[in-house]
N, C-alpha and C. Protein backbone atom coordinates (compact mmCIF):
# COMPACT_ATOMS: atom_id res chain seq x y z
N UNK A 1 -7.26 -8.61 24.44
CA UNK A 1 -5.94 -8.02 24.27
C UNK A 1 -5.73 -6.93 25.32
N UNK A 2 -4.47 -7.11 26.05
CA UNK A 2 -4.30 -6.01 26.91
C UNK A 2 -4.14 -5.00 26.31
N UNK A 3 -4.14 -3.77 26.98
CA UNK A 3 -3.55 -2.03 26.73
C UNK A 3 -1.63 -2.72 26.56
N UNK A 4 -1.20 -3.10 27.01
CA UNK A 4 0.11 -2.97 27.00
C UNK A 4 0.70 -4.08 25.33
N UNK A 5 0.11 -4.89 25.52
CA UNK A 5 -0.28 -5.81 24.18
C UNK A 5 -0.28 -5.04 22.90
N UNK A 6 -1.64 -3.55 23.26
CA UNK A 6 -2.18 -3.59 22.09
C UNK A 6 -1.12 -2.17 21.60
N UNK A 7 -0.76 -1.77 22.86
CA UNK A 7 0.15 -0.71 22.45
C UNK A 7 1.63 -1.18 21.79
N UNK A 8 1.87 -2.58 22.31
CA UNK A 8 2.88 -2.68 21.44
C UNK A 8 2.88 -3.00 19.74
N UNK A 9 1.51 -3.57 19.55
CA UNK A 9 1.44 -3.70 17.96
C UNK A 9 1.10 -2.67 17.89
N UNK A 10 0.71 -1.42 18.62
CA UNK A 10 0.44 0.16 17.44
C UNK A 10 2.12 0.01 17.08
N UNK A 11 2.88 0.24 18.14
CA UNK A 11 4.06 0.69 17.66
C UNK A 11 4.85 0.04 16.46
N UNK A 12 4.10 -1.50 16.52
CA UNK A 12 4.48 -1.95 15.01
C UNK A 12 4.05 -1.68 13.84
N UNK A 13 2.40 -1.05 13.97
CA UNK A 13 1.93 -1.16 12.98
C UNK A 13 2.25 0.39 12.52
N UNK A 14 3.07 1.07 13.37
CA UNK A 14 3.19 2.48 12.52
C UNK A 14 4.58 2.43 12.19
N UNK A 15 5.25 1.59 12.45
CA UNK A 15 6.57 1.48 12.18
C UNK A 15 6.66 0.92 10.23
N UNK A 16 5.90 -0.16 10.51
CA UNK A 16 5.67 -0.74 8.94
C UNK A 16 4.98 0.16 8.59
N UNK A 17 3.78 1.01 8.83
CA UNK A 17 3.23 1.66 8.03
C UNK A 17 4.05 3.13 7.36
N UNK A 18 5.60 3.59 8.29
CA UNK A 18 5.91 4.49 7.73
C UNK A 18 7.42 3.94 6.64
N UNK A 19 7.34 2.62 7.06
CA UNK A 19 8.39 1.84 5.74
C UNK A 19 7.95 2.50 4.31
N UNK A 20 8.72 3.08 3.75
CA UNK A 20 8.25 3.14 2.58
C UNK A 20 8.15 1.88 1.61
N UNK A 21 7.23 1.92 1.00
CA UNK A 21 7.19 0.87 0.01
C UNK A 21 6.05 1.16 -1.24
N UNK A 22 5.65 0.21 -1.70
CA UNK A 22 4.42 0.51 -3.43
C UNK A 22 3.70 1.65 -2.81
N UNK A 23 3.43 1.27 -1.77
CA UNK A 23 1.61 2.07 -1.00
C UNK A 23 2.11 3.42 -0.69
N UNK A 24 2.95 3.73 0.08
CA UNK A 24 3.30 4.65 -0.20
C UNK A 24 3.77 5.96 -1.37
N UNK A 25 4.59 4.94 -2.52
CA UNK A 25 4.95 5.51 -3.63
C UNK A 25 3.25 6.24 -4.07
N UNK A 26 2.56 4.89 -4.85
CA UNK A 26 1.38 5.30 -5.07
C UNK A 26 0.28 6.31 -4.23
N UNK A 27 0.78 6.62 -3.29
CA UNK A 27 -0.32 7.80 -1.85
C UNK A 27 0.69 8.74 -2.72
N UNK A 28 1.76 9.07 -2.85
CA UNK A 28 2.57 10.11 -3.02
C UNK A 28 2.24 10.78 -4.42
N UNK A 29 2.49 9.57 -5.36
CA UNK A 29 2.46 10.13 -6.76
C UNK A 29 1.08 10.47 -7.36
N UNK A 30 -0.12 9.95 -6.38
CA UNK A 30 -1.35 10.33 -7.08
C UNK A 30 -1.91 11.79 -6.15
N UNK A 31 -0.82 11.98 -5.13
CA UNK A 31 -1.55 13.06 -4.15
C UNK A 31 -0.70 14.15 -5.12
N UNK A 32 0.57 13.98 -5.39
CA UNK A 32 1.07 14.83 -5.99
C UNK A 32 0.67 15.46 -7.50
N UNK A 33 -0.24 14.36 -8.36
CA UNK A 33 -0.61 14.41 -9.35
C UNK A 33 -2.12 14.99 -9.70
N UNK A 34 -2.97 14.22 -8.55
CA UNK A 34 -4.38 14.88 -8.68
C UNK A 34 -4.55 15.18 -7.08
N UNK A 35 -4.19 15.59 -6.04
CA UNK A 35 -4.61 15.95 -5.09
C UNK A 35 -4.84 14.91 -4.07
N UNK A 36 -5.08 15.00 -2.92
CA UNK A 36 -5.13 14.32 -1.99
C UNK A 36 -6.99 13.77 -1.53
N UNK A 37 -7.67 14.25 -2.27
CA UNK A 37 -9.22 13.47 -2.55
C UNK A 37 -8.71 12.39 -3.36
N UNK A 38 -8.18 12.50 -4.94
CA UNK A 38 -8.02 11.11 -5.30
C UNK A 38 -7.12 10.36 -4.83
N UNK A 39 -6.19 11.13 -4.19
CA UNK A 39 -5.48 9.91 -3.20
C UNK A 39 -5.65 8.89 -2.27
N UNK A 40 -6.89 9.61 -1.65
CA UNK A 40 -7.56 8.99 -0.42
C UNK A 40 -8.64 7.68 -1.36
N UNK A 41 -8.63 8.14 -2.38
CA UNK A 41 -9.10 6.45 -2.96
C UNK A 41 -8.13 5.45 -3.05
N UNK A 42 -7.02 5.62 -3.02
CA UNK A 42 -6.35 4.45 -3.62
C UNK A 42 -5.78 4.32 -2.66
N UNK A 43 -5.98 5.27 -1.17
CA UNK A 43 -5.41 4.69 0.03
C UNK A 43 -6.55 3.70 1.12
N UNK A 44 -7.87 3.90 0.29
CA UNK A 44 -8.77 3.25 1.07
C UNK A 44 -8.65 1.57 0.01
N UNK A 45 -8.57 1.57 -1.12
CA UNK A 45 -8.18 0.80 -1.65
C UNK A 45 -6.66 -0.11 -1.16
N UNK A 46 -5.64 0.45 -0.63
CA UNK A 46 -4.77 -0.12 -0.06
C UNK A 46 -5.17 -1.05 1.33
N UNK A 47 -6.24 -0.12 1.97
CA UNK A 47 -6.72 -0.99 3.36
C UNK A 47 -7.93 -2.20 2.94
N UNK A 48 -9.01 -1.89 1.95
CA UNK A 48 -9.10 -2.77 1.51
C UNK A 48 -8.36 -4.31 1.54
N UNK A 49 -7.39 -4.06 1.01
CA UNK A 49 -6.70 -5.80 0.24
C UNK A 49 -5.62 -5.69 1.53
N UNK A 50 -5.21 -4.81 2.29
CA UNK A 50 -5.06 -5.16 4.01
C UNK A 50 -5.88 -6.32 4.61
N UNK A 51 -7.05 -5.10 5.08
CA UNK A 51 -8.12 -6.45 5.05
C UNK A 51 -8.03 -7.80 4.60
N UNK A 52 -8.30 -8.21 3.41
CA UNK A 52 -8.17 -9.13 2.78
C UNK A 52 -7.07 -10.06 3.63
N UNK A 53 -5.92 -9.30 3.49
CA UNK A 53 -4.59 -9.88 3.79
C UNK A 53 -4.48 -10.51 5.38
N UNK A 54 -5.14 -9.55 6.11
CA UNK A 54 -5.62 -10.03 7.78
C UNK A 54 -6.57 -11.20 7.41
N UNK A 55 -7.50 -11.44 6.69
CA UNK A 55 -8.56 -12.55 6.93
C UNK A 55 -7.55 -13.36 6.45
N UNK A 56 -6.77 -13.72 5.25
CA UNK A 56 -6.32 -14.74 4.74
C UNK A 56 -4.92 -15.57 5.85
N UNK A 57 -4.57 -14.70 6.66
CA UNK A 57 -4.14 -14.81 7.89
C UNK A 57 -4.70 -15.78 9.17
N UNK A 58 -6.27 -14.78 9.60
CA UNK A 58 -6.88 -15.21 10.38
C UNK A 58 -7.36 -16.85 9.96
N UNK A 59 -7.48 -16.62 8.92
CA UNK A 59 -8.13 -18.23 8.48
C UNK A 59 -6.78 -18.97 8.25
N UNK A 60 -5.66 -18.84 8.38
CA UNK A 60 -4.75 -19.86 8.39
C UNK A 60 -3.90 -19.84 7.08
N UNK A 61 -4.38 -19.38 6.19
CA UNK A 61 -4.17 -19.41 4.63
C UNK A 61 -2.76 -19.22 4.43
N UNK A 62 -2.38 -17.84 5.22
CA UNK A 62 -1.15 -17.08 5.10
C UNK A 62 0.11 -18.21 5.55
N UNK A 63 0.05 -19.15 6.50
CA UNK A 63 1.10 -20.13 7.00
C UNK A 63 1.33 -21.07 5.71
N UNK A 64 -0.03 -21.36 4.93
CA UNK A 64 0.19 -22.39 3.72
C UNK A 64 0.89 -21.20 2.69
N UNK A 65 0.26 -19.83 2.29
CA UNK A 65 1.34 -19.44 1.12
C UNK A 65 2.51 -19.30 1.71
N UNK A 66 3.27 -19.08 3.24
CA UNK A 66 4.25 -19.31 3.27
C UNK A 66 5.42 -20.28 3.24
N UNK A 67 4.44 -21.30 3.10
CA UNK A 67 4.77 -22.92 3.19
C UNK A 67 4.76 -22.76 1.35
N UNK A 68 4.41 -22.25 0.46
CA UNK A 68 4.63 -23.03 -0.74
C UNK A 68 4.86 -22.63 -1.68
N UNK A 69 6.44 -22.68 -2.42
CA UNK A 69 6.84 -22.04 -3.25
C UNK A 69 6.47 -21.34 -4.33
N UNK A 70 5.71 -22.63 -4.90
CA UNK A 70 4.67 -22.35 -5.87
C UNK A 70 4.16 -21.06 -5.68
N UNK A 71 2.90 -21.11 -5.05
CA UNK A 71 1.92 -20.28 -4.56
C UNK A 71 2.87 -18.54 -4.28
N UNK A 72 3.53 -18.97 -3.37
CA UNK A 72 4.75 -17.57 -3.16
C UNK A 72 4.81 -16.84 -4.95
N UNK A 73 5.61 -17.54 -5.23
CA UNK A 73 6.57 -17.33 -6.49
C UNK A 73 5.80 -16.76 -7.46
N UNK A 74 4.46 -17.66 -7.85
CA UNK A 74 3.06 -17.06 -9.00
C UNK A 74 3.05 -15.79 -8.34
N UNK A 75 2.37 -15.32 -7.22
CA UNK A 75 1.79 -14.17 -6.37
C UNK A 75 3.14 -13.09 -6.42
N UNK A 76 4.52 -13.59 -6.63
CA UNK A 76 5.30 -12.63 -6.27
C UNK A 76 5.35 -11.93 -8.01
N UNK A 77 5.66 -12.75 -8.91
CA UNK A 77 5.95 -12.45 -10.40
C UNK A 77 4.29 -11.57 -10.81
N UNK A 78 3.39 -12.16 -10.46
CA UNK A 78 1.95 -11.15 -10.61
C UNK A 78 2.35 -9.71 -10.10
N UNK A 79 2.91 -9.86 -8.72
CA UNK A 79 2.92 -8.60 -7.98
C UNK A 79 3.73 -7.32 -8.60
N UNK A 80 5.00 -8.29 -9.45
CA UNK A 80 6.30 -7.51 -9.96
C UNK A 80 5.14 -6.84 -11.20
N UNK A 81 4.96 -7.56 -11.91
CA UNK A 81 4.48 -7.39 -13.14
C UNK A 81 4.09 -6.55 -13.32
N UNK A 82 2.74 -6.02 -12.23
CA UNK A 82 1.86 -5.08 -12.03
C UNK A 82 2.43 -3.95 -11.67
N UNK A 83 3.46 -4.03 -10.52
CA UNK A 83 4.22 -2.54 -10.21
C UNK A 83 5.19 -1.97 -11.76
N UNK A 84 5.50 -3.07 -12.35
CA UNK A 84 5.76 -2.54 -13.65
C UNK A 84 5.49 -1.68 -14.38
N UNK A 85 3.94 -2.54 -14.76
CA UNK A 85 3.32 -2.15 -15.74
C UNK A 85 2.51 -0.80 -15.20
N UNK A 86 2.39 -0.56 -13.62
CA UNK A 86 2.30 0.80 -13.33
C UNK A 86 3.05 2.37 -13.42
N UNK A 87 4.30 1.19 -13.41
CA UNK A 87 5.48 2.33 -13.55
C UNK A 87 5.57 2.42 -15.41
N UNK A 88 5.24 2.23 -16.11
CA UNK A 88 5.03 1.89 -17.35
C UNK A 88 4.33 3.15 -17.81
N UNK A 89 2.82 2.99 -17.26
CA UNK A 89 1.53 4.12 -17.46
C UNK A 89 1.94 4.89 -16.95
N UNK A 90 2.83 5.32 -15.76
CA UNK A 90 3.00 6.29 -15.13
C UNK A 90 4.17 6.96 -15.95
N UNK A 91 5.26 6.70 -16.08
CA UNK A 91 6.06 7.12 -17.32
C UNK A 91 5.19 7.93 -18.84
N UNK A 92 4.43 6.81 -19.03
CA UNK A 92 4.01 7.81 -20.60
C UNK A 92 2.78 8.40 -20.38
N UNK A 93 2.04 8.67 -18.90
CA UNK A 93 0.87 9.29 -18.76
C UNK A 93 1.38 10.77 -19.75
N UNK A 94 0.20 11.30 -20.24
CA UNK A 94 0.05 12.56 -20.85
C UNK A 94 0.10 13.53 -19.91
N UNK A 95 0.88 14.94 -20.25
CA UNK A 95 1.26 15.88 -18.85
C UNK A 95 0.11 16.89 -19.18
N UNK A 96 0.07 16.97 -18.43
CA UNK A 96 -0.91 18.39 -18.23
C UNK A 96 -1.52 18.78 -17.08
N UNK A 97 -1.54 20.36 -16.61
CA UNK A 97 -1.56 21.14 -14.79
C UNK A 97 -3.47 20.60 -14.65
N UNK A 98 -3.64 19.89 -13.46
CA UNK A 98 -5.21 19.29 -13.21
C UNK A 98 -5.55 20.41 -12.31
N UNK A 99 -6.51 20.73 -12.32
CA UNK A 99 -7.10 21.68 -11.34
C UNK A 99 -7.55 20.64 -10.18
N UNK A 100 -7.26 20.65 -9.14
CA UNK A 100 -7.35 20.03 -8.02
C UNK A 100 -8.58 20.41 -7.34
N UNK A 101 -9.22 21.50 -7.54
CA UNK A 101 -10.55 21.60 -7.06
C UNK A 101 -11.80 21.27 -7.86
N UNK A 102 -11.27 20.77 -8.99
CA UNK A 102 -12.35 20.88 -9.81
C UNK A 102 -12.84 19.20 -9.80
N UNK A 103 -14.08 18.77 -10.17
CA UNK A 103 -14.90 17.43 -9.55
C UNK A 103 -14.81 16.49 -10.95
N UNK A 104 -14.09 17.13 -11.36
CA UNK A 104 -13.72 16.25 -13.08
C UNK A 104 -11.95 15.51 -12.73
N UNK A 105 -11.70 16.31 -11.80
CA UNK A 105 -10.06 15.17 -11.34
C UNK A 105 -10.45 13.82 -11.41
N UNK A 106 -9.33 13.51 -12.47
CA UNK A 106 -9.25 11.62 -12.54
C UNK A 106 -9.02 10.73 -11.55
N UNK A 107 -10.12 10.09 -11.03
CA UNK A 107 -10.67 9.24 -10.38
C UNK A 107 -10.59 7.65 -10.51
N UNK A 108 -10.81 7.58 -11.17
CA UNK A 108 -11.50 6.40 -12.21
C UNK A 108 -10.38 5.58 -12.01
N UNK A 109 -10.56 4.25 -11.04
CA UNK A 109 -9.75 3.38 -11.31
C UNK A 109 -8.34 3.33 -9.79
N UNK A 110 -8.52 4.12 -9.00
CA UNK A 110 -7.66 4.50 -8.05
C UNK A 110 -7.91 3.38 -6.79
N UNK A 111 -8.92 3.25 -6.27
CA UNK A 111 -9.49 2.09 -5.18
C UNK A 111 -8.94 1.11 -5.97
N UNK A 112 -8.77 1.02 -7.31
CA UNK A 112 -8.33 -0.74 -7.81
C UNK A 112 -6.77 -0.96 -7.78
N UNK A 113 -6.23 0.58 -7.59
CA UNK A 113 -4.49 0.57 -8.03
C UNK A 113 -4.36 -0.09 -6.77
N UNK A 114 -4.91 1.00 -5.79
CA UNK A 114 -4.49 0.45 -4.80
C UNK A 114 -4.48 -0.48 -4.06
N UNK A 115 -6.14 -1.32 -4.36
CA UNK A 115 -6.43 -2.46 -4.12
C UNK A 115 -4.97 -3.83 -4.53
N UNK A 116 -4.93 -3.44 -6.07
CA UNK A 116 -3.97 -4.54 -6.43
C UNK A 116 -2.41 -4.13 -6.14
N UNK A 117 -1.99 -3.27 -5.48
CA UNK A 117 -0.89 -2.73 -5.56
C UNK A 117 -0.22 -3.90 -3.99
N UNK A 118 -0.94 -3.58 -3.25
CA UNK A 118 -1.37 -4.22 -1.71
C UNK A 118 -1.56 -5.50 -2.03
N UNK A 119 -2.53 -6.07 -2.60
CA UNK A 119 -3.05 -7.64 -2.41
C UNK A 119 -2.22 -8.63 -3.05
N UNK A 120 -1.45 -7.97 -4.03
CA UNK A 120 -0.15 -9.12 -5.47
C UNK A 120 1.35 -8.92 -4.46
N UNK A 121 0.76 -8.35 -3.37
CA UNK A 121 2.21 -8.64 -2.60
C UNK A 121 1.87 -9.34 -1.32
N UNK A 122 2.76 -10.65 -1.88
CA UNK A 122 2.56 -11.88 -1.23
C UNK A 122 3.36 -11.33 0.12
N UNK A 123 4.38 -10.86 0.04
CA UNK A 123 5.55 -10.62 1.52
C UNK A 123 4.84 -10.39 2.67
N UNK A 124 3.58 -8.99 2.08
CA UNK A 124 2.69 -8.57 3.45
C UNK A 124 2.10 -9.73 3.57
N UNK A 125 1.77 -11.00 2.92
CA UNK A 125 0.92 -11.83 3.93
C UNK A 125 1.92 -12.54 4.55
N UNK A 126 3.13 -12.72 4.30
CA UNK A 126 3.80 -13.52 4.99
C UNK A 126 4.43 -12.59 6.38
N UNK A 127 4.43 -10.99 6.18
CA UNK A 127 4.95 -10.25 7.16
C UNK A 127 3.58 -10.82 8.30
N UNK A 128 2.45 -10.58 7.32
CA UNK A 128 1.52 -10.24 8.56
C UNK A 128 1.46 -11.32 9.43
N UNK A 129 1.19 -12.74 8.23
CA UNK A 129 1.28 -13.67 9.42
C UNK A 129 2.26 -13.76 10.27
N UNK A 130 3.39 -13.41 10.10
CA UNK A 130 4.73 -13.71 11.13
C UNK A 130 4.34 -12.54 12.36
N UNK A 131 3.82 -11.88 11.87
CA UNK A 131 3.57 -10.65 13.62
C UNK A 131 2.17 -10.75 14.12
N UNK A 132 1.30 -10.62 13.31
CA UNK A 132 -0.21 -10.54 14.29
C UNK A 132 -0.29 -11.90 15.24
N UNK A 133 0.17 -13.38 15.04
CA UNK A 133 -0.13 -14.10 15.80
C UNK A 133 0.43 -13.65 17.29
N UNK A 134 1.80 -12.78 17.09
CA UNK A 134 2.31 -12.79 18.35
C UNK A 134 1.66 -11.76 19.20
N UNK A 135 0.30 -11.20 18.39
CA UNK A 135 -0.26 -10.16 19.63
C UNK A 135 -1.11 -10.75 19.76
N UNK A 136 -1.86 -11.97 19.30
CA UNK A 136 -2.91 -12.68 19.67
C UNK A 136 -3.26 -13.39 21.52
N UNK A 137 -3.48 -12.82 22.06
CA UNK A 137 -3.98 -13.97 23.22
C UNK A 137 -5.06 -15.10 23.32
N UNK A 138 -4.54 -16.07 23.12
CA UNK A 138 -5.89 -17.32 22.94
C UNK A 138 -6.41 -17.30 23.74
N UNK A 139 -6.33 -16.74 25.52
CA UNK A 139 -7.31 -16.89 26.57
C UNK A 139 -8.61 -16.10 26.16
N UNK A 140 -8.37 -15.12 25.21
CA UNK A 140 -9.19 -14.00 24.80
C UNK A 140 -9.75 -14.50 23.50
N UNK A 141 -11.05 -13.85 23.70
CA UNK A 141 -11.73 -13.96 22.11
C UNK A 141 -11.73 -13.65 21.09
N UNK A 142 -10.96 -14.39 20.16
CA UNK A 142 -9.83 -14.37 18.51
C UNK A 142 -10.42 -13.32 18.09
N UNK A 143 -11.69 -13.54 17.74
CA UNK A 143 -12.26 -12.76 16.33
C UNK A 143 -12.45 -11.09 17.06
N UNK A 144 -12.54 -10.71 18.05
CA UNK A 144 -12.44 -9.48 18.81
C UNK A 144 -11.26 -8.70 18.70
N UNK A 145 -10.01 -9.71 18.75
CA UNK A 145 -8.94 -8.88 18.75
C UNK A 145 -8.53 -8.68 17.12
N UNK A 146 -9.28 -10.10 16.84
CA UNK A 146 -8.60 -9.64 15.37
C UNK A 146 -9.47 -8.46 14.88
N UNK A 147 -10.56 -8.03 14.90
CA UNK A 147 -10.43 -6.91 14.88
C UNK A 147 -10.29 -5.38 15.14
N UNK A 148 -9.82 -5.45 16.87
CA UNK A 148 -9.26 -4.54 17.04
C UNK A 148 -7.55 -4.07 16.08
N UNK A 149 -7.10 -5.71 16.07
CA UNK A 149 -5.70 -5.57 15.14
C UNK A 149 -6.31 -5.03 13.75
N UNK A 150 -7.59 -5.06 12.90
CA UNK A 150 -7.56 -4.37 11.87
C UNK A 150 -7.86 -3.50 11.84
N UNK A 151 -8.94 -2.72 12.86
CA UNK A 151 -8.70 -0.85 12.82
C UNK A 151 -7.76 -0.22 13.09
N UNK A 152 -6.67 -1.04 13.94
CA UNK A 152 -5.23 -0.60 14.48
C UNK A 152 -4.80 -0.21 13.33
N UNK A 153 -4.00 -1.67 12.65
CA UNK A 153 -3.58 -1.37 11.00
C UNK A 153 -4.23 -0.42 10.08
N UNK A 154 -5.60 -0.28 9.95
CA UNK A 154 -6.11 0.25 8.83
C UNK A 154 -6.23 1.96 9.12
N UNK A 155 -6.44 2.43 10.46
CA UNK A 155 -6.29 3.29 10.59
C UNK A 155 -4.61 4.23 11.11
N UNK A 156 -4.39 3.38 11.67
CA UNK A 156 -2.40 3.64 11.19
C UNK A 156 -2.08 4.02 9.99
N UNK A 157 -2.24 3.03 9.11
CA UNK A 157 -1.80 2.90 7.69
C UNK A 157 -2.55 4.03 6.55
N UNK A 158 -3.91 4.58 6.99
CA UNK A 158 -4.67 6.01 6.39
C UNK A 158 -3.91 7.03 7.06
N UNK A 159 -3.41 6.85 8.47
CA UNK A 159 -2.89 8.07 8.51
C UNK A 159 -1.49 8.66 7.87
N UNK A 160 -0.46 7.55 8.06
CA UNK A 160 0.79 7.72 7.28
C UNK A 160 0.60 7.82 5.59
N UNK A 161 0.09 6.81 5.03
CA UNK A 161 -0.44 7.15 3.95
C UNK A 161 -1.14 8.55 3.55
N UNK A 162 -2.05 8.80 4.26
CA UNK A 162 -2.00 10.33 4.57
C UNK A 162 -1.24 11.77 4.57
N UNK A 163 -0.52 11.47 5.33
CA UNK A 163 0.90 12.33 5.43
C UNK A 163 1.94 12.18 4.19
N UNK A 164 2.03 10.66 3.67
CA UNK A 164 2.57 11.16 2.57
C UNK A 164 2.10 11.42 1.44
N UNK A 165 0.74 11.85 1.40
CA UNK A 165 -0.19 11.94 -0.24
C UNK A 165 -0.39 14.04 0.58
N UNK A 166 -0.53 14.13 1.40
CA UNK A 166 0.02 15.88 2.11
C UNK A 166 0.97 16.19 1.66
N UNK A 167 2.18 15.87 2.26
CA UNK A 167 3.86 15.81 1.92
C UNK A 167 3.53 16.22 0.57
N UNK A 168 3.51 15.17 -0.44
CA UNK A 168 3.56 15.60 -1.82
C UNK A 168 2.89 16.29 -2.97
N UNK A 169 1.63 16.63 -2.13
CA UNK A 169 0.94 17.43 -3.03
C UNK A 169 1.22 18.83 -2.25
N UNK A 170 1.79 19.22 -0.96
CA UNK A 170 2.60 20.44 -0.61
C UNK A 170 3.60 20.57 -1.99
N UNK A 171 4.42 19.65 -2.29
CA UNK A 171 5.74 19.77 -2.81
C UNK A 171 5.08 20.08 -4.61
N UNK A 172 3.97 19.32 -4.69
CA UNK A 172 3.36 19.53 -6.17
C UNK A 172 2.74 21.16 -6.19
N UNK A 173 2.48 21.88 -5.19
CA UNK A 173 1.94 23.21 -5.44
C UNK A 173 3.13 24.06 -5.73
N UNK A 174 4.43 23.79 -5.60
CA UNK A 174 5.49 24.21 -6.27
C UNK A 174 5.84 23.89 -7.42
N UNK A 175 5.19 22.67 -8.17
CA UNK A 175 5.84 22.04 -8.98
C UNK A 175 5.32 22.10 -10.29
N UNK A 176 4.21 22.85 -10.42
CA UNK A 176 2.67 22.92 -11.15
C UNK A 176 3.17 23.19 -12.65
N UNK A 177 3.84 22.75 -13.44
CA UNK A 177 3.97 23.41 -14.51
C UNK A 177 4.05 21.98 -15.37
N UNK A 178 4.38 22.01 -16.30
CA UNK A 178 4.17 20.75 -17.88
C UNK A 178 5.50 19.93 -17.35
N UNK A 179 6.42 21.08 -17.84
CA UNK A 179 7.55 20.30 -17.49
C UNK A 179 8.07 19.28 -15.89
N UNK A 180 7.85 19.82 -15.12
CA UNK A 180 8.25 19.60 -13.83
C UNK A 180 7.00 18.17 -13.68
N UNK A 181 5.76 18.46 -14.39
CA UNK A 181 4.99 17.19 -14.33
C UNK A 181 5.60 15.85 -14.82
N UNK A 182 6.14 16.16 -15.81
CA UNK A 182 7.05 15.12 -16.70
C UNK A 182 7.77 14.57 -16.25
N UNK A 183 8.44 15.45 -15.40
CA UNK A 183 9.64 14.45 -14.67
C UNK A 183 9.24 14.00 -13.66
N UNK A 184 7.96 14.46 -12.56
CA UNK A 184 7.23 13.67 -11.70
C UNK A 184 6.87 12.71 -12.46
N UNK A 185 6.25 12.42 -13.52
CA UNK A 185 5.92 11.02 -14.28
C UNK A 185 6.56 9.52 -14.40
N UNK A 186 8.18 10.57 -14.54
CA UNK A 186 8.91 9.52 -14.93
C UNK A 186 9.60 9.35 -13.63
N UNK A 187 9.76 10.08 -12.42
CA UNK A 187 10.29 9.97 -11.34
C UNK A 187 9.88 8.51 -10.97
N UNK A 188 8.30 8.86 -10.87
CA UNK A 188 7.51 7.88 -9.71
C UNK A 188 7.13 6.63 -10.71
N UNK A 189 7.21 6.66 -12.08
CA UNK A 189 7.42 5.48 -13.15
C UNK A 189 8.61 4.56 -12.88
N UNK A 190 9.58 5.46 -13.01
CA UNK A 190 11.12 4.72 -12.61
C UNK A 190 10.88 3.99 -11.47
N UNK A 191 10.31 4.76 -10.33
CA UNK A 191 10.21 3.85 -8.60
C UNK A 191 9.26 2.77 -8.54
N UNK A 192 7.95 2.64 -9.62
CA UNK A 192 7.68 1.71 -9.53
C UNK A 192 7.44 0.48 -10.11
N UNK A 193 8.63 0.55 -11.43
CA UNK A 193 9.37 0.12 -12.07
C UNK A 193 10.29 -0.72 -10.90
N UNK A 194 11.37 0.10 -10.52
CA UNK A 194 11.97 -1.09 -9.49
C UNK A 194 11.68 -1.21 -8.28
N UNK A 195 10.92 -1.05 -7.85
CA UNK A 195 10.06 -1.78 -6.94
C UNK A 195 9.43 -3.23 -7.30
N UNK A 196 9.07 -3.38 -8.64
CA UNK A 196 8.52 -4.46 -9.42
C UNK A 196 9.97 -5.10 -9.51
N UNK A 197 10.79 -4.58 -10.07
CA UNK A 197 12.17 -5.30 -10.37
C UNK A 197 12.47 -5.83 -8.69
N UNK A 198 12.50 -5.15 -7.99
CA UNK A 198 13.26 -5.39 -6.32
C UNK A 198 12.24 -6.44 -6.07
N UNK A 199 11.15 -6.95 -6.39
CA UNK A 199 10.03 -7.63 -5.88
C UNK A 199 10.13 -8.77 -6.74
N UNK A 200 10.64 -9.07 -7.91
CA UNK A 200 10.54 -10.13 -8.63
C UNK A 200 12.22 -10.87 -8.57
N UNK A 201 13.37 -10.22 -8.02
CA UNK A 201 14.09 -11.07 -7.41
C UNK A 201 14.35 -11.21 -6.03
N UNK A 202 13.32 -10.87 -5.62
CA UNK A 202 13.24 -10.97 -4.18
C UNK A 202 12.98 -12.44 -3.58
N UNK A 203 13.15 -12.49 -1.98
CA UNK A 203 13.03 -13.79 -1.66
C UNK A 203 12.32 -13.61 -0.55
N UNK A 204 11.56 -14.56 0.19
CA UNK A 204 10.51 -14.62 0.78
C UNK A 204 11.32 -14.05 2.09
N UNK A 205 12.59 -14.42 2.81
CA UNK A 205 13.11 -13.77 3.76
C UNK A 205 13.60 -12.57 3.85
């Protein structure tokens, strides 16, 4: 892959990476909620099922789920379901101020949000396959670039993700009280609530 090549997929991959969407919501509402250590789990968990999403690509996979309704449609209604039923827990989580320095912050379970938050959305495999082939050069050796294209993505996508699990736990050191938690609850419940709704009548284009 050339320098001029590879600079043009950074510029894509930070462009999608500062789209807001689930991954983001979730960097925001858990940086804002327990700090930006447990955030950084469920943002390494987001690159995770990235990953995933690049191999199922590289191996061809991604052209057949875009080829088949079926397959689309199951993966998209899983995907809704789940942002639901996140925005669900996140709504009636119990409020109360977490001490952010302390090594008892809730953990437990954050690499998997994010894991499944990322992987039940079929669109990124169909985004991905529609752009990484076009930075591919076949004169060049596949499996090299493909993974220069996944530290590109994965480290793009930690950094914006990043910035917004910062962003909001800045905005949560103002916000620190029972009440004001509550309505962060139901804020980021409501968003990923329809996000699940925006994703389950959504269409593959």
């Amino acid at each position: 892959m050339s320098l001029a090549l590879w600079l043009g997929f950074l510029l894509a991959a930070i462009l999608i990476a500062i789209t807001p969407g689930p991954g983001a919501v979730l960097s925001m509402s858990t940086g804002l909620r327990y700090g930006y250590r447990s955030a950084l789990l469920a943002i390494l968990g987001l690159q995770a099922a990235l990953l995933l999403q690049l191999l199922v690509v590289a191996l061809g996979l991604g052209a057949l789920l875009a080829a088949s309704e079926t397959g689309f449609g199951i993966l998209k209604f899983v995907g809704a379901a789940y942002l639901v039923w996140l925005g669900v827990q996140k709504w009636r989580a119990p409020v109360g101020v977490v001490d952010l320095a302390s090594e008892n912050t809730p953990r437990r379970g954050l690499f998997v949000q994010g894991l499944l938050v990322n992987l039940t959305n079929p669109k990124a495999v169909v985004f991905i396959g529609a752009l990484v082939p076009q930075f591919i050069d076949p004169a060049q050796p596949v499996a090299v670039q493909y993974v220069v294209i996944a530290a590109t993505l994965c480290a793009t996508d930690i950094l914006v993700m990043s910035c917004y699990a910062a962003a909001a736990l800045q905005l949560g050191r103002w916000l620190a009280d029972v009440r004001h938690l509550r309505w962060q609850n139901r804020i980021f419940g409501a968003v990923f609530i329809t996000a699940g709704s925006m994703l389950a009548v959504s269409s593959r284009n």
